[in-house]
Protein backbone atom coordinates (compact mmCIF):
# COMPACT_ATOMS: atom_id res chain seq x y z
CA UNK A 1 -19.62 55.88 -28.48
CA UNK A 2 -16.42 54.69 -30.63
CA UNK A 3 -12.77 54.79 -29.58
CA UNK A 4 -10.19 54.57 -32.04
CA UNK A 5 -6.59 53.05 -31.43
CA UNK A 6 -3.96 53.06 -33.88
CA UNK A 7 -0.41 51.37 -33.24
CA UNK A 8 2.90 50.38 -35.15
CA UNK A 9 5.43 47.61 -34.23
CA UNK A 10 8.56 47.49 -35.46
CA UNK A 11 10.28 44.16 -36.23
CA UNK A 12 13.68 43.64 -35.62
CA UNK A 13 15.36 40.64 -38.16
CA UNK A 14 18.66 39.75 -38.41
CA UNK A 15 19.15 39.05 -42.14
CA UNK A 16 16.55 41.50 -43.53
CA UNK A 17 15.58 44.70 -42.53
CA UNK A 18 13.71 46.13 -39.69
CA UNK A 19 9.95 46.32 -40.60
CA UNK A 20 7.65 48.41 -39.38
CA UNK A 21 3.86 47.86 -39.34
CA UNK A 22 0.53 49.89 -38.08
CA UNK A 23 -2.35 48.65 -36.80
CA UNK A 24 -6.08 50.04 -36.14
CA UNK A 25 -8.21 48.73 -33.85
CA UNK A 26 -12.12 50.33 -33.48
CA UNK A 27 -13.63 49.92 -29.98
CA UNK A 28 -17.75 50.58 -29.74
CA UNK A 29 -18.21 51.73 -25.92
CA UNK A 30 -21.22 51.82 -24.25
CA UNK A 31 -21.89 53.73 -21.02
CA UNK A 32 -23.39 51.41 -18.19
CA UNK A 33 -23.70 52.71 -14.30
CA UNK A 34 -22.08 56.22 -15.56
CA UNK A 35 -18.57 54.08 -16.63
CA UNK A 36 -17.64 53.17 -20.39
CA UNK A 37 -17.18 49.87 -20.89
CA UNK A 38 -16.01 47.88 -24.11
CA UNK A 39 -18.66 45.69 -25.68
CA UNK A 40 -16.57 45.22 -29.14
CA UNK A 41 -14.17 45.64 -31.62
CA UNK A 42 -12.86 45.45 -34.83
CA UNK A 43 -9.77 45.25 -36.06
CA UNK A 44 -8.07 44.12 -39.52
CA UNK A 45 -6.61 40.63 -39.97
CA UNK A 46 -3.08 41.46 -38.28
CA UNK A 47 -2.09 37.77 -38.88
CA UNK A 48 -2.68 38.22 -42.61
CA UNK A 49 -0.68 41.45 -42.08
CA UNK A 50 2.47 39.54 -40.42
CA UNK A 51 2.38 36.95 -42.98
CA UNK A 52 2.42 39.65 -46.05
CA UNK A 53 5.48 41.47 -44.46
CA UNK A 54 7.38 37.77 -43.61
CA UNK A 55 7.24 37.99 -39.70
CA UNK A 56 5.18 34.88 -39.37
């Protein structure tokens, strides 16, 4: 099983202007005792992502 998860965050700066930014993270679930449970994911490089856009 996958599970997909997609987000934004919005940046608030005081010189420049707001910023906002989405993520995607992809979860691979596996089913154990009859419950899902999270063995991994994969995401892109959000610090990479920051950087570009001048948060960090």
């Amino acid at each position: 099983m996958r599970g997909h998860v997609a987000w934004r965050a919005t940046y608030v700066r005081k010189d420049e202007p707001d910023v906002t930014i989405g993520f995607d993270v992809h979860s691979f679930v596996q089913e154990l005792d009859g419950e899902p449970k999270v063995f991994g994911w994969v995401s892109g490089d959000e610090q990479a992502l920051l950087g570009k856009h001048g948060i960090i």
